[in-house]
C-alpha atoms as a PDB file:
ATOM      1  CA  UNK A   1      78.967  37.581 221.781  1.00  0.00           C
ATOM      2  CA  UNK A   2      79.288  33.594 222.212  1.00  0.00           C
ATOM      3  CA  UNK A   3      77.852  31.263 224.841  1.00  0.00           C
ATOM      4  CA  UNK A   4      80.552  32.007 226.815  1.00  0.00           C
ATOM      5  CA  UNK A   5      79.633  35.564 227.692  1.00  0.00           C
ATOM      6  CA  UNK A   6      76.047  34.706 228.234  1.00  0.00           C
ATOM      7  CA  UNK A   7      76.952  32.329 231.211  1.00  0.00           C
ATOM      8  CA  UNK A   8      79.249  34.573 232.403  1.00  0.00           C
ATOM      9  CA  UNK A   9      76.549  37.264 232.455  1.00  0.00           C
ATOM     10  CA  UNK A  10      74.314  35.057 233.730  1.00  0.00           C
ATOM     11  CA  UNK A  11      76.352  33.982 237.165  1.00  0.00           C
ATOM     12  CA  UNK A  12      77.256  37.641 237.739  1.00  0.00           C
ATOM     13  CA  UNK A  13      73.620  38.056 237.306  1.00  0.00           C
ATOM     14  CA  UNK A  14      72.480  35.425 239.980  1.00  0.00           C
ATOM     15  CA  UNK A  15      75.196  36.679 242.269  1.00  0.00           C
ATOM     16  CA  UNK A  16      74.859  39.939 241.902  1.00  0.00           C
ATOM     17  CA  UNK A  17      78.711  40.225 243.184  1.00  0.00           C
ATOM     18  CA  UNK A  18      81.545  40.155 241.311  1.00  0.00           C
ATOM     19  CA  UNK A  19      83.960  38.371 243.574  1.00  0.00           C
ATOM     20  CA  UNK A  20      81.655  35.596 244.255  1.00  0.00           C
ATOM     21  CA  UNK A  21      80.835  34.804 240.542  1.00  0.00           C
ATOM     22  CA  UNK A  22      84.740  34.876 239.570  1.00  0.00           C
ATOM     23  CA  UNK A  23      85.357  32.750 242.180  1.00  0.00           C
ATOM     24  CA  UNK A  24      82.868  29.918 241.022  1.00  0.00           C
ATOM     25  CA  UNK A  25      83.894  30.660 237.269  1.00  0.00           C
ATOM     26  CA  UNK A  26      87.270  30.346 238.571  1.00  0.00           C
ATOM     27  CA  UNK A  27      88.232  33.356 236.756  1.00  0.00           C
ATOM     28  CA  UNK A  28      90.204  36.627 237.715  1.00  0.00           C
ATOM     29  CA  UNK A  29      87.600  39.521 238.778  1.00  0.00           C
ATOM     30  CA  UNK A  30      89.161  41.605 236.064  1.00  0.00           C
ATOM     31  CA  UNK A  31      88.797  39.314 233.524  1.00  0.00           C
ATOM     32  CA  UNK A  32      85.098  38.870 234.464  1.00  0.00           C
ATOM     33  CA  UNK A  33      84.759  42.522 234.622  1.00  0.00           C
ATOM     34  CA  UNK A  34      85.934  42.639 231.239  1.00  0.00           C
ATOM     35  CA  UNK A  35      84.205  40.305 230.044  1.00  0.00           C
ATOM     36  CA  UNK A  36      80.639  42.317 231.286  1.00  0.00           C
ATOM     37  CA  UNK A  37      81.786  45.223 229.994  1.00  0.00           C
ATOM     38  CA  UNK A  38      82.779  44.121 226.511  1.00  0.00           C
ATOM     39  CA  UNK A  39      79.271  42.854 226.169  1.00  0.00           C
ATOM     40  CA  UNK A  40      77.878  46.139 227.161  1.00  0.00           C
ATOM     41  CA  UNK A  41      79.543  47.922 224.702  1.00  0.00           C
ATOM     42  CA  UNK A  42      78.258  45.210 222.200  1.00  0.00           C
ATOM     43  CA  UNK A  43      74.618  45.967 223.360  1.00  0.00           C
ATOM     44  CA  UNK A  44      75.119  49.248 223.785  1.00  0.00           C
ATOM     45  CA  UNK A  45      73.107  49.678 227.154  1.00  0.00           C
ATOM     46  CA  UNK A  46      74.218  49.237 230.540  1.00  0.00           C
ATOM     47  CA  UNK A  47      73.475  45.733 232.316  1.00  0.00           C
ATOM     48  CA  UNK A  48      74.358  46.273 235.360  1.00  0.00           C
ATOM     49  CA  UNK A  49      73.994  49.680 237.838  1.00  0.00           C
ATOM     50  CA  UNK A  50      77.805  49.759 240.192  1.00  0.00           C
ATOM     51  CA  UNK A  51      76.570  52.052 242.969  1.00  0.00           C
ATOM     52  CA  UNK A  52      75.573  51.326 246.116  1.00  0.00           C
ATOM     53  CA  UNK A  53      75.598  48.127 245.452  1.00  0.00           C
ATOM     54  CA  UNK A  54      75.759  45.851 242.289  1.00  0.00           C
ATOM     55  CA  UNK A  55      71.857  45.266 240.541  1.00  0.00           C
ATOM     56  CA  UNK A  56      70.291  44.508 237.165  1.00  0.00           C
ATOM     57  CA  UNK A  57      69.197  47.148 235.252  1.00  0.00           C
ATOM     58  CA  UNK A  58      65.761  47.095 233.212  1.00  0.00           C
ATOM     59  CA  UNK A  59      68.325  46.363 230.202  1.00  0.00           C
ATOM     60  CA  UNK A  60      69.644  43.392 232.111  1.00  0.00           C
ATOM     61  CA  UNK A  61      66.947  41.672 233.606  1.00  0.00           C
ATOM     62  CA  UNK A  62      65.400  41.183 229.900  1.00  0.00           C
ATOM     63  CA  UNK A  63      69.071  40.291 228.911  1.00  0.00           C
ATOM     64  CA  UNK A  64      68.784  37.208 231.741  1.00  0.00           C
ATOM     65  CA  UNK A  65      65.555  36.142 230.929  1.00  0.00           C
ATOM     66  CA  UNK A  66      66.884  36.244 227.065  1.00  0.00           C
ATOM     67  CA  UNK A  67      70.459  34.739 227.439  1.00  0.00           C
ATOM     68  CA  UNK A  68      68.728  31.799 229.755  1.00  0.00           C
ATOM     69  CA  UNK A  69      66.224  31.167 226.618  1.00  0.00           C
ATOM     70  CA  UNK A  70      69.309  31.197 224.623  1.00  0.00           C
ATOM     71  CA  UNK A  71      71.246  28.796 226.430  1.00  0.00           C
ATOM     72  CA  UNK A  72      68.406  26.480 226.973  1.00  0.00           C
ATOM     73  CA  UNK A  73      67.815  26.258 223.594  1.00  0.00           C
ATOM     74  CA  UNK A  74      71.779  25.151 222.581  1.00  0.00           C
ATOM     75  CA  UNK A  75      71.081  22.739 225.381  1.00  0.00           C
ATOM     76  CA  UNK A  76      68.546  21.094 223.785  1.00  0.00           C
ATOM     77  CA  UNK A  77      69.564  21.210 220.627  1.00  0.00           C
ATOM     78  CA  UNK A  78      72.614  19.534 221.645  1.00  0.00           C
ATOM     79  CA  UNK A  79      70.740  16.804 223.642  1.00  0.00           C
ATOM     80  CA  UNK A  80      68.359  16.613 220.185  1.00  0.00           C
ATOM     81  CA  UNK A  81      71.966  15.978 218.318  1.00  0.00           C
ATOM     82  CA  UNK A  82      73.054  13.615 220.805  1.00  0.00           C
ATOM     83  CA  UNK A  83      69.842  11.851 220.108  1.00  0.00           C
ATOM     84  CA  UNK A  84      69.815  11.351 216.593  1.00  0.00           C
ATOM     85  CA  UNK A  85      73.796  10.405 216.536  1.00  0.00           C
ATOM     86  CA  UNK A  86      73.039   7.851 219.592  1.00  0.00           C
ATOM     87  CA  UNK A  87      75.685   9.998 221.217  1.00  0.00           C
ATOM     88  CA  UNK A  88      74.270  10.152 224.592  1.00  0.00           C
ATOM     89  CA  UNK A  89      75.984  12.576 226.880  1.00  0.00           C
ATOM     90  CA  UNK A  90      74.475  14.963 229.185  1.00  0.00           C
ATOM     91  CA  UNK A  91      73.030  15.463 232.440  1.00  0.00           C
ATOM     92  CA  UNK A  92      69.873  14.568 233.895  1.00  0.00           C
ATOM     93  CA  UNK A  93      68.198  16.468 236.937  1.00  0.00           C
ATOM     94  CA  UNK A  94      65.672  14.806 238.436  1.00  0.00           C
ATOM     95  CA  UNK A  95      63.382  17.026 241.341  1.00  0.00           C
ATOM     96  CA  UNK A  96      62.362  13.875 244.325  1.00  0.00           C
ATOM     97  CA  UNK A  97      61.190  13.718 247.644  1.00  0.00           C
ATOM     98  CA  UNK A  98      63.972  12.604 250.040  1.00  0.00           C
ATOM     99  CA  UNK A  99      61.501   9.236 250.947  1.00  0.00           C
ATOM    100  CA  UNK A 100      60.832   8.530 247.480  1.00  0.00           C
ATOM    101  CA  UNK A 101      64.445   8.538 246.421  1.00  0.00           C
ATOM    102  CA  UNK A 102      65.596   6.179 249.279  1.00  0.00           C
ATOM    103  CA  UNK A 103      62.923   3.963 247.849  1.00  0.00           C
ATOM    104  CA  UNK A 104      63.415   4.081 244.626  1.00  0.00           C
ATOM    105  CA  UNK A 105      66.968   5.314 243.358  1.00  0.00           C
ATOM    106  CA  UNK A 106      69.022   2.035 244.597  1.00  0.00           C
ATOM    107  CA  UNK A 107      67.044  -0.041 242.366  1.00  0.00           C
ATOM    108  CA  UNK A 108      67.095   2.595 239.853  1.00  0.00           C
ATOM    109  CA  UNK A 109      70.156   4.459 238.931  1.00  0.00           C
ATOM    110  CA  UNK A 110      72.227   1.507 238.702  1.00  0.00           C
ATOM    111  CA  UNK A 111      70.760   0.315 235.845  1.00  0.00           C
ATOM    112  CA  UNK A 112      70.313   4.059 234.520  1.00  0.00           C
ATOM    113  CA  UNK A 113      74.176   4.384 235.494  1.00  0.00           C
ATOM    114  CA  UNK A 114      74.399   0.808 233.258  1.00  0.00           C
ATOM    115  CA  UNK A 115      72.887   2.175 230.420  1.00  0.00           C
ATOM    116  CA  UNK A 116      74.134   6.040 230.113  1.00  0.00           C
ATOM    117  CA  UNK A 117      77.821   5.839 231.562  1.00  0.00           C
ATOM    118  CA  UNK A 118      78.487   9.098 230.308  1.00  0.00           C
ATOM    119  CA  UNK A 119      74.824  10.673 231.240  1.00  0.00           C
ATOM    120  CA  UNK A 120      75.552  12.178 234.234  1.00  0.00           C
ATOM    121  CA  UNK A 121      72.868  12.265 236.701  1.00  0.00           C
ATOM    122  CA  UNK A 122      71.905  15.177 239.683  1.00  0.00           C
ATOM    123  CA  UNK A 123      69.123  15.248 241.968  1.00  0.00           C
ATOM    124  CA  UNK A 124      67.105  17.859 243.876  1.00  0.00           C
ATOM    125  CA  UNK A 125      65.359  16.628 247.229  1.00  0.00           C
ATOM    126  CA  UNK A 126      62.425  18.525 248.150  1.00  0.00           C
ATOM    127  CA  UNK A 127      58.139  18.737 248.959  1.00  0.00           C
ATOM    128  CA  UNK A 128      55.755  18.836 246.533  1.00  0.00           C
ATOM    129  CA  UNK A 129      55.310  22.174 245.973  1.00  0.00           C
ATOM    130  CA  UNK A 130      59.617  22.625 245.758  1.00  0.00           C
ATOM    131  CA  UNK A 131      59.768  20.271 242.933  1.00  0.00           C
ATOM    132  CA  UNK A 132      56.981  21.940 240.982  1.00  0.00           C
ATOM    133  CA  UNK A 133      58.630  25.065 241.422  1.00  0.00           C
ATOM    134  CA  UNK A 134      62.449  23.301 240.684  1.00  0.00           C
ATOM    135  CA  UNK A 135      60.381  22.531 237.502  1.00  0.00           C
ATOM    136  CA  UNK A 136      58.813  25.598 236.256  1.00  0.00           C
ATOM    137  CA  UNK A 137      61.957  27.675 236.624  1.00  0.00           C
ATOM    138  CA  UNK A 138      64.048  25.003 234.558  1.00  0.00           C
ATOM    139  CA  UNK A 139      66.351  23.864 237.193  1.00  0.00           C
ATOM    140  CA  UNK A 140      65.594  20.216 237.209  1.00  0.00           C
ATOM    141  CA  UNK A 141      64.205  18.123 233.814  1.00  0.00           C
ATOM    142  CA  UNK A 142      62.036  15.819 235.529  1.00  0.00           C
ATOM    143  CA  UNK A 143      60.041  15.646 238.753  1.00  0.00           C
ATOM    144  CA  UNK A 144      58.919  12.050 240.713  1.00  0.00           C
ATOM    145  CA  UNK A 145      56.082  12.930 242.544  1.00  0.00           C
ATOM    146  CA  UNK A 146      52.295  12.348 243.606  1.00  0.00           C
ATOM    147  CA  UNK A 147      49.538  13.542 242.148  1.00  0.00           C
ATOM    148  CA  UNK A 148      48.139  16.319 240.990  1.00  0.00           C
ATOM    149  CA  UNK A 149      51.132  18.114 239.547  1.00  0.00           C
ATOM    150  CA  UNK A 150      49.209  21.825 239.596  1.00  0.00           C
ATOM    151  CA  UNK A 151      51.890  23.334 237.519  1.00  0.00           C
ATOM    152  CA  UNK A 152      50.397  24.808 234.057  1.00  0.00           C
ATOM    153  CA  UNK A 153      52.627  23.190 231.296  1.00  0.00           C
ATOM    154  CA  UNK A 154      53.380  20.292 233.197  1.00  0.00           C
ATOM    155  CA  UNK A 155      52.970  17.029 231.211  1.00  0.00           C
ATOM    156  CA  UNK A 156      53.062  13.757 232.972  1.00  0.00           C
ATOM    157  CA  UNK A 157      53.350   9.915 232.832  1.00  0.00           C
ATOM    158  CA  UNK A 158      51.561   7.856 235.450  1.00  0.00           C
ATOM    159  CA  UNK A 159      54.366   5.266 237.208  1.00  0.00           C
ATOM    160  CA  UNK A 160      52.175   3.112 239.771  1.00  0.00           C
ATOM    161  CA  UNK A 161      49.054   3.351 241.953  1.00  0.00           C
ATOM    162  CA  UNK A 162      49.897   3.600 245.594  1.00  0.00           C
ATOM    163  CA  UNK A 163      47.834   2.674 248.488  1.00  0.00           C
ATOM    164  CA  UNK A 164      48.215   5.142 251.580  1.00  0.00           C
ATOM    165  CA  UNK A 165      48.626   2.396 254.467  1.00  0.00           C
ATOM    166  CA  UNK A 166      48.286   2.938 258.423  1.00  0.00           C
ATOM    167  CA  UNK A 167      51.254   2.461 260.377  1.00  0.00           C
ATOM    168  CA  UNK A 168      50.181   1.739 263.836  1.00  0.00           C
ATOM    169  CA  UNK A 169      52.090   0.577 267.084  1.00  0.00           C
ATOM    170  CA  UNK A 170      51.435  -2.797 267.865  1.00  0.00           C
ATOM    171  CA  UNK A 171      50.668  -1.897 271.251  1.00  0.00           C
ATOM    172  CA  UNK A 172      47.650   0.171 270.183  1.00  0.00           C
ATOM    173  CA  UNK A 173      45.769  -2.723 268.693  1.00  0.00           C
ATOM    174  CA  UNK A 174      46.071  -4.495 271.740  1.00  0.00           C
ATOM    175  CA  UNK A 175      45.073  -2.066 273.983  1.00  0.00           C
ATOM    176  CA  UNK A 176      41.966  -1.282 271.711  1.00  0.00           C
ATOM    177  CA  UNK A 177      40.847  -4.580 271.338  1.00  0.00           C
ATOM    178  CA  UNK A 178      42.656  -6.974 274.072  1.00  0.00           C
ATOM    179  CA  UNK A 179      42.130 -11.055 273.430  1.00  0.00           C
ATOM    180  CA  UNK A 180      40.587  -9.979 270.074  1.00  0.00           C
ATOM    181  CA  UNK A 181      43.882  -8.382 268.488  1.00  0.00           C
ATOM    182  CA  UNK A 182      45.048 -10.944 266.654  1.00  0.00           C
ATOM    183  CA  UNK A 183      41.623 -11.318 264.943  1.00  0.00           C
ATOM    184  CA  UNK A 184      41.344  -7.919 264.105  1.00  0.00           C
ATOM    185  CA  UNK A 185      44.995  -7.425 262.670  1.00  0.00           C
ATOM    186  CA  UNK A 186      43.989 -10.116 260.154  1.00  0.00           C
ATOM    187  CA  UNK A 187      40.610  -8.025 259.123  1.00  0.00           C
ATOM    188  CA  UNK A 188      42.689  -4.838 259.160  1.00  0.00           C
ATOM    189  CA  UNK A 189      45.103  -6.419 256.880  1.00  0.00           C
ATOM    190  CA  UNK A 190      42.540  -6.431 254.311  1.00  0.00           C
ATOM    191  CA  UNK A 191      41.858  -2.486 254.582  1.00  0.00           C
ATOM    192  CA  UNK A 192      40.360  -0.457 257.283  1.00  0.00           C
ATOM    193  CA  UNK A 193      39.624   3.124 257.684  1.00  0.00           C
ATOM    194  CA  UNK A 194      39.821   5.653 260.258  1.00  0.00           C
ATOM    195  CA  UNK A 195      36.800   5.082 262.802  1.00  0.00           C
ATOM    196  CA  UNK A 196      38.693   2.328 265.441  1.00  0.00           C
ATOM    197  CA  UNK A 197      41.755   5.019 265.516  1.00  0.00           C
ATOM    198  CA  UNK A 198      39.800   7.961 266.636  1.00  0.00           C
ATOM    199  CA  UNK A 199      41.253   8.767 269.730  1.00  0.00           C
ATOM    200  CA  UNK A 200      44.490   7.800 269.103  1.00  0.00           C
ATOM    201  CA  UNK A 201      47.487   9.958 268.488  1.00  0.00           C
ATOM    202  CA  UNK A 202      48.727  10.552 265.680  1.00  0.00           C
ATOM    203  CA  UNK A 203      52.381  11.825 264.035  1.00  0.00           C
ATOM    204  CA  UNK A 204      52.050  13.388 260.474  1.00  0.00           C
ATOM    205  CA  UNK A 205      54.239  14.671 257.386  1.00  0.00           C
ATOM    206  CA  UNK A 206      53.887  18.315 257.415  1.00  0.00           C
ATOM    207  CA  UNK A 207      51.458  20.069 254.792  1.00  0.00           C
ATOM    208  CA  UNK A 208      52.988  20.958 251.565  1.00  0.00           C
ATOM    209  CA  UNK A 209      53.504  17.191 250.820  1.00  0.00           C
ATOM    210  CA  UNK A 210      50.990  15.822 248.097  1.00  0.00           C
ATOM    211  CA  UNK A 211      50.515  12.982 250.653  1.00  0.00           C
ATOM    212  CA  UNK A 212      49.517  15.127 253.526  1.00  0.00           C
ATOM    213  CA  UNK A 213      46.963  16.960 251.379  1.00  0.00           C
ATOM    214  CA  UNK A 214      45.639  13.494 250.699  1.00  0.00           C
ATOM    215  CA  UNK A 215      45.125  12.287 254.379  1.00  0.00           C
ATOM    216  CA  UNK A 216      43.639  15.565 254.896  1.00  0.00           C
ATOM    217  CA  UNK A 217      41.182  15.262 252.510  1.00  0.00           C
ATOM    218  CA  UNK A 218      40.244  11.859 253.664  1.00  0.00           C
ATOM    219  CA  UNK A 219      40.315  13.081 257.230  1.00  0.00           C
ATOM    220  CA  UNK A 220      37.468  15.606 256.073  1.00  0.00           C
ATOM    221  CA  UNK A 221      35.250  13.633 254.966  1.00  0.00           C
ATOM    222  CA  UNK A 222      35.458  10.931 257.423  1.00  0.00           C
ATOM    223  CA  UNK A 223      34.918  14.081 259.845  1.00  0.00           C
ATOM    224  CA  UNK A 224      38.090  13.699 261.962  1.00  0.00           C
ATOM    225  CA  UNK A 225      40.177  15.872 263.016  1.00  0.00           C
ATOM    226  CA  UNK A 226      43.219  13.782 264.298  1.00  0.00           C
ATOM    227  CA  UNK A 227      45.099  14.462 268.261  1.00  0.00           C
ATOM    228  CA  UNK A 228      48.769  15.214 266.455  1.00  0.00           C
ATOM    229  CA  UNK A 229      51.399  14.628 268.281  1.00  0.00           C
ATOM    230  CA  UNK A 230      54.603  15.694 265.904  1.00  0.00           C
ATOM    231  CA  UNK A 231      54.851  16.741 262.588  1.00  0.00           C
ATOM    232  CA  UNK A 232      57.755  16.474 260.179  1.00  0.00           C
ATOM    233  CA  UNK A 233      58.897  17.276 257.027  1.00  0.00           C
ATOM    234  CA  UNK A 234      60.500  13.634 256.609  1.00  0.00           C
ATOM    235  CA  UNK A 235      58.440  10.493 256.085  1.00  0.00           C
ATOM    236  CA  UNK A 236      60.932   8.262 257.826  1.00  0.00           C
ATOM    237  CA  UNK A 237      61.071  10.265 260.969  1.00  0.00           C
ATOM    238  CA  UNK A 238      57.072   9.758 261.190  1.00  0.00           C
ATOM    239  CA  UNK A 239      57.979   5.970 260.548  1.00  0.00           C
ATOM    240  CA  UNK A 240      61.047   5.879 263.049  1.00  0.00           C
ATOM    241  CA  UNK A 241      58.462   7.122 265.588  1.00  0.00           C
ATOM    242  CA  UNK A 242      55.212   4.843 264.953  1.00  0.00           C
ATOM    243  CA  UNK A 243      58.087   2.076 265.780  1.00  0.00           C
ATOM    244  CA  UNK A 244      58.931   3.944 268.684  1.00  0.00           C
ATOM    245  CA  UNK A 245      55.078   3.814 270.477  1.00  0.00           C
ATOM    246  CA  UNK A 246      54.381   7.600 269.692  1.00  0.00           C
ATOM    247  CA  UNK A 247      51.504   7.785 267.011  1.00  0.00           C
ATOM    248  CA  UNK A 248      49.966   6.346 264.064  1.00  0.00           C
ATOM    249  CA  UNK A 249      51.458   7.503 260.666  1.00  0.00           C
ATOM    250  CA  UNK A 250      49.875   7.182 257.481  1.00  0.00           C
ATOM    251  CA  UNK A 251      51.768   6.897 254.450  1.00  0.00           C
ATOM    252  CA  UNK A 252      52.272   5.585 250.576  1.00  0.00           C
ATOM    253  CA  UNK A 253      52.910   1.869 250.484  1.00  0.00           C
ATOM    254  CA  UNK A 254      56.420   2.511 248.655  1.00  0.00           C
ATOM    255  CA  UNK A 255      57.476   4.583 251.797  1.00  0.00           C
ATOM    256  CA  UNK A 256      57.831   1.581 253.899  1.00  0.00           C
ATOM    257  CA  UNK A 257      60.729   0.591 252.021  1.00  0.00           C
ATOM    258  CA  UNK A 258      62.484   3.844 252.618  1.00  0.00           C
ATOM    259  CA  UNK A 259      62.502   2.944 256.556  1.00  0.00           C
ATOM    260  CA  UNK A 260      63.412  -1.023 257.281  1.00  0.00           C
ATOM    261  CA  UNK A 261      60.376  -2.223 259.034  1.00  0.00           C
ATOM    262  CA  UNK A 262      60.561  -5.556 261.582  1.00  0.00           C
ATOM    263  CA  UNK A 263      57.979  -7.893 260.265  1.00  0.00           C
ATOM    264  CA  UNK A 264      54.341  -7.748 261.872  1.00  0.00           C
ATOM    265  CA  UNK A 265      55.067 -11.073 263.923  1.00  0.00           C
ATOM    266  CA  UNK A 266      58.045  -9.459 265.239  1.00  0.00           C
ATOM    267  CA  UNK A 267      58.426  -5.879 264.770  1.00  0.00           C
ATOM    268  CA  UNK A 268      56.626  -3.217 266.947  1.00  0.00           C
ATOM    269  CA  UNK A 269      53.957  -1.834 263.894  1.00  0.00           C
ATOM    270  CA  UNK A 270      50.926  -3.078 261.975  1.00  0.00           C
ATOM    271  CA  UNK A 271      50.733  -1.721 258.440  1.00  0.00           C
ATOM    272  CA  UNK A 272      47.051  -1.877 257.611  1.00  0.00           C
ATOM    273  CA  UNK A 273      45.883  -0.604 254.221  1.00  0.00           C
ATOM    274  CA  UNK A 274      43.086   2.511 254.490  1.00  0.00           C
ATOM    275  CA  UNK A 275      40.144   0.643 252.145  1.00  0.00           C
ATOM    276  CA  UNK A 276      38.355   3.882 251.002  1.00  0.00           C
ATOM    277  CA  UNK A 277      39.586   4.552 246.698  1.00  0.00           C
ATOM    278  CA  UNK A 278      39.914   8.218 247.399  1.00  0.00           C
ATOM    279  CA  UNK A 279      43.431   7.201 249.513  1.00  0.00           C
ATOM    280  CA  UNK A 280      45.013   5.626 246.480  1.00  0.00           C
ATOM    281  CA  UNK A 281      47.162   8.296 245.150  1.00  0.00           C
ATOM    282  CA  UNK A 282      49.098   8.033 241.664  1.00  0.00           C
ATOM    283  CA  UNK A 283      52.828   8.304 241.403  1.00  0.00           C
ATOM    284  CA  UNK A 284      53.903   9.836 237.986  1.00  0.00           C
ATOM    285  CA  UNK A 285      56.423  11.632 236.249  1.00  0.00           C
ATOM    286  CA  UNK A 286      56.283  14.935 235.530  1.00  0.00           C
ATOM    287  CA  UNK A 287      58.257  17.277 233.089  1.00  0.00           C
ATOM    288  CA  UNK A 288      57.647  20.401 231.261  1.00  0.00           C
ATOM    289  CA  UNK A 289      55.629  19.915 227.704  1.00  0.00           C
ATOM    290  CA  UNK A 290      57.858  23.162 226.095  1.00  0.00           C
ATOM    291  CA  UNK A 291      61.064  21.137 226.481  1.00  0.00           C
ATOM    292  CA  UNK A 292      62.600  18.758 224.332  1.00  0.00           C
ATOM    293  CA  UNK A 293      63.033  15.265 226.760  1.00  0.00           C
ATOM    294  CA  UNK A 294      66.126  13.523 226.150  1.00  0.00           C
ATOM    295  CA  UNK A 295      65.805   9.801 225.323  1.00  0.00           C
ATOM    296  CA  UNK A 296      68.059   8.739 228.768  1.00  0.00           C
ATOM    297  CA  UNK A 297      65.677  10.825 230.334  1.00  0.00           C
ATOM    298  CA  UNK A 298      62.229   8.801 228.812  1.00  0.00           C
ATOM    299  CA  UNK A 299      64.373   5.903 229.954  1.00  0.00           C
ATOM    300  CA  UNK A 300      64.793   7.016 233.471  1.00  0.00           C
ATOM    301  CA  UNK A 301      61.120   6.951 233.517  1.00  0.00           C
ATOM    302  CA  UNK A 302      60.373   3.416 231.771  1.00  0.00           C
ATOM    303  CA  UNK A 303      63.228   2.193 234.220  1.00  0.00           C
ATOM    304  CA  UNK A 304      61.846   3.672 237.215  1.00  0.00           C
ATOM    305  CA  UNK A 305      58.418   2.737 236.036  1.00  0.00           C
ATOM    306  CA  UNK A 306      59.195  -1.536 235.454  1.00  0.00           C
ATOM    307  CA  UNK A 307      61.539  -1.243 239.293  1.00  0.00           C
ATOM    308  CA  UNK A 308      57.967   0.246 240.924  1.00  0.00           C
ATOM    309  CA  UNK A 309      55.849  -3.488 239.433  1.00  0.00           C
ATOM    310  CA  UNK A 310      59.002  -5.300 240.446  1.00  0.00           C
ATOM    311  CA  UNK A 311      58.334  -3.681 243.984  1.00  0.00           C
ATOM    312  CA  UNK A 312      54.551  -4.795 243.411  1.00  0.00           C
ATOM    313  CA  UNK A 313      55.499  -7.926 242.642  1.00  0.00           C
ATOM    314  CA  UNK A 314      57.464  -8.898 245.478  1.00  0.00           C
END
């Protein structure tokens, strides 16, 4: 049995079809049957039941959850080797919402890509609660995300503070408050909170997202339940439609940058910071305390982390 055999095991296993896992080993079936069946024989117990239809066995499914340990384990001992020799090759997942990453990743990976040419780099786009999971099952290293990470084992390192700020259509503040908009857009721009917005529509990220549990939070105890008018599962759609005159859309500070915004003398939105502390969330880094973290992959995190005060700083 060699490392080899376990993978091929494995992708039979996940397939559960033999034609399909040749294809993406890019192996003959027979030689993939082989391959199954010579490491039956060496385990002496079947792995797989043929008829009706291809399945684990009791055998196999502690085989998968073994061979994955195994292979995990050469993987990070490799990446451990690659440390101490300064011999960094490998690949680095990273789990990230789809806003967050068009925020972030052009300031980010090319300096990564600068410093680990031979690293290479993959990314899962997801919620919340998709990257957790992503994360407890192994399939990405690290997660960028909000606050709290409810995962048990998950160990993380805050990146930046992030104010939740109100996106609102200009045309709202004026028809709120008439000859006295300009006024209040400067006190606004010093933090507000909800009560002048109450009966205003308003457009939403869909729950799931660590933000949305936020707002809702905040909504409850400020009382308010808010008149929705869409919800999404993407960030810049809410933002694309605050421009457009449909709703107010609340979201992280670092979001804005995801969705190129006209400036307030110009543009067609106010961006107003909410004032109360509970509405400043914290965007960290999560990963999984049980596995060994690369040193490209702390440095993803310190790089990410000084890109986030150069955004601050700005």
């Amino acid at each position: 049995m060699n490392f080899q055999h376990l993978k091929y095991f494995l992708m039979v296993a996940e397939e559960l079809n033999i034609t399909r896992a040749a294809e993406r080993l890019y192996i003959s079936q027979q030689s993939l049957s082989n391959h199954i069946s010579n490491l039956e024989r060496e385990l002496e117990t079947k792995l797989f039941t043929r008829s009706p239809k291809l399945s684990l066995t009791y055998a196999g499914e502690q085989f998968a959850e073994t061979a994955t340990q195994i292979l995990d384990l050469h993987s990070q001992y490799l990446v451990k080797v690659g440390d101490i020799n300064r011999n960094y090759i490998g690949t680095l997942r990273v789990g990230i919402s789809h806003t967050c990453g068009l925020a972030l990743l052009p300031a980010v990976l090319p300096k990564f890509r600068a410093e680990f040419p031979q690293v290479e780099f993959s990314m899962f786009e997801g919620n919340s609660t998709q990257l957790e999971d992503e994360l407890s099952h192994r399939r990405v290293d690290l997660i960028i995300c909000f606050q709290p990470i409810i995962m048990e084992g998950a160990q993380i390192t805050q990146l930046t503070d992030q104010r939740l700020m109100m996106v609102v259509p200009r045309g709202f503040m004026d028809d709120l408050f008439g000859d006295r908009a300009e006024q209040m857009r400067e006190q606004f721009a010093r933090g507000t909170d909800i009560g002048p917005f109450r009966e205003l529509p308003f457009i939403l990220i869909k729950r799931g997202n660590r933000t949305r549990s936020i707002v809702n939070q905040y909504f409850t105890r400020c009382r308010f339940k808010p008149k929705l008018v869409l919800e999404t599962e993407n960030t810049v759609t809410t933002l694309a439609m605050a421009q457009a005159g449909m709703g107010i859309t609340i979201c992280p500070e670092l979001f804005l940058r995801a969705q190129p915004m006209s400036s307030p003398s110009e543009g067609e939105v106010d961006v107003f910071p909410l004032s109360d502390p509970s509405t400043v969330s914290k965007l960290v880094a999560g990963f999984r305390q049980d596995r060994y973290l690369p040193h490209y992959a702390e440095r993803f995190i310190e790089i990410t982390r000084q890109a986030l005060a150069d955004m601050t700083m700005e």
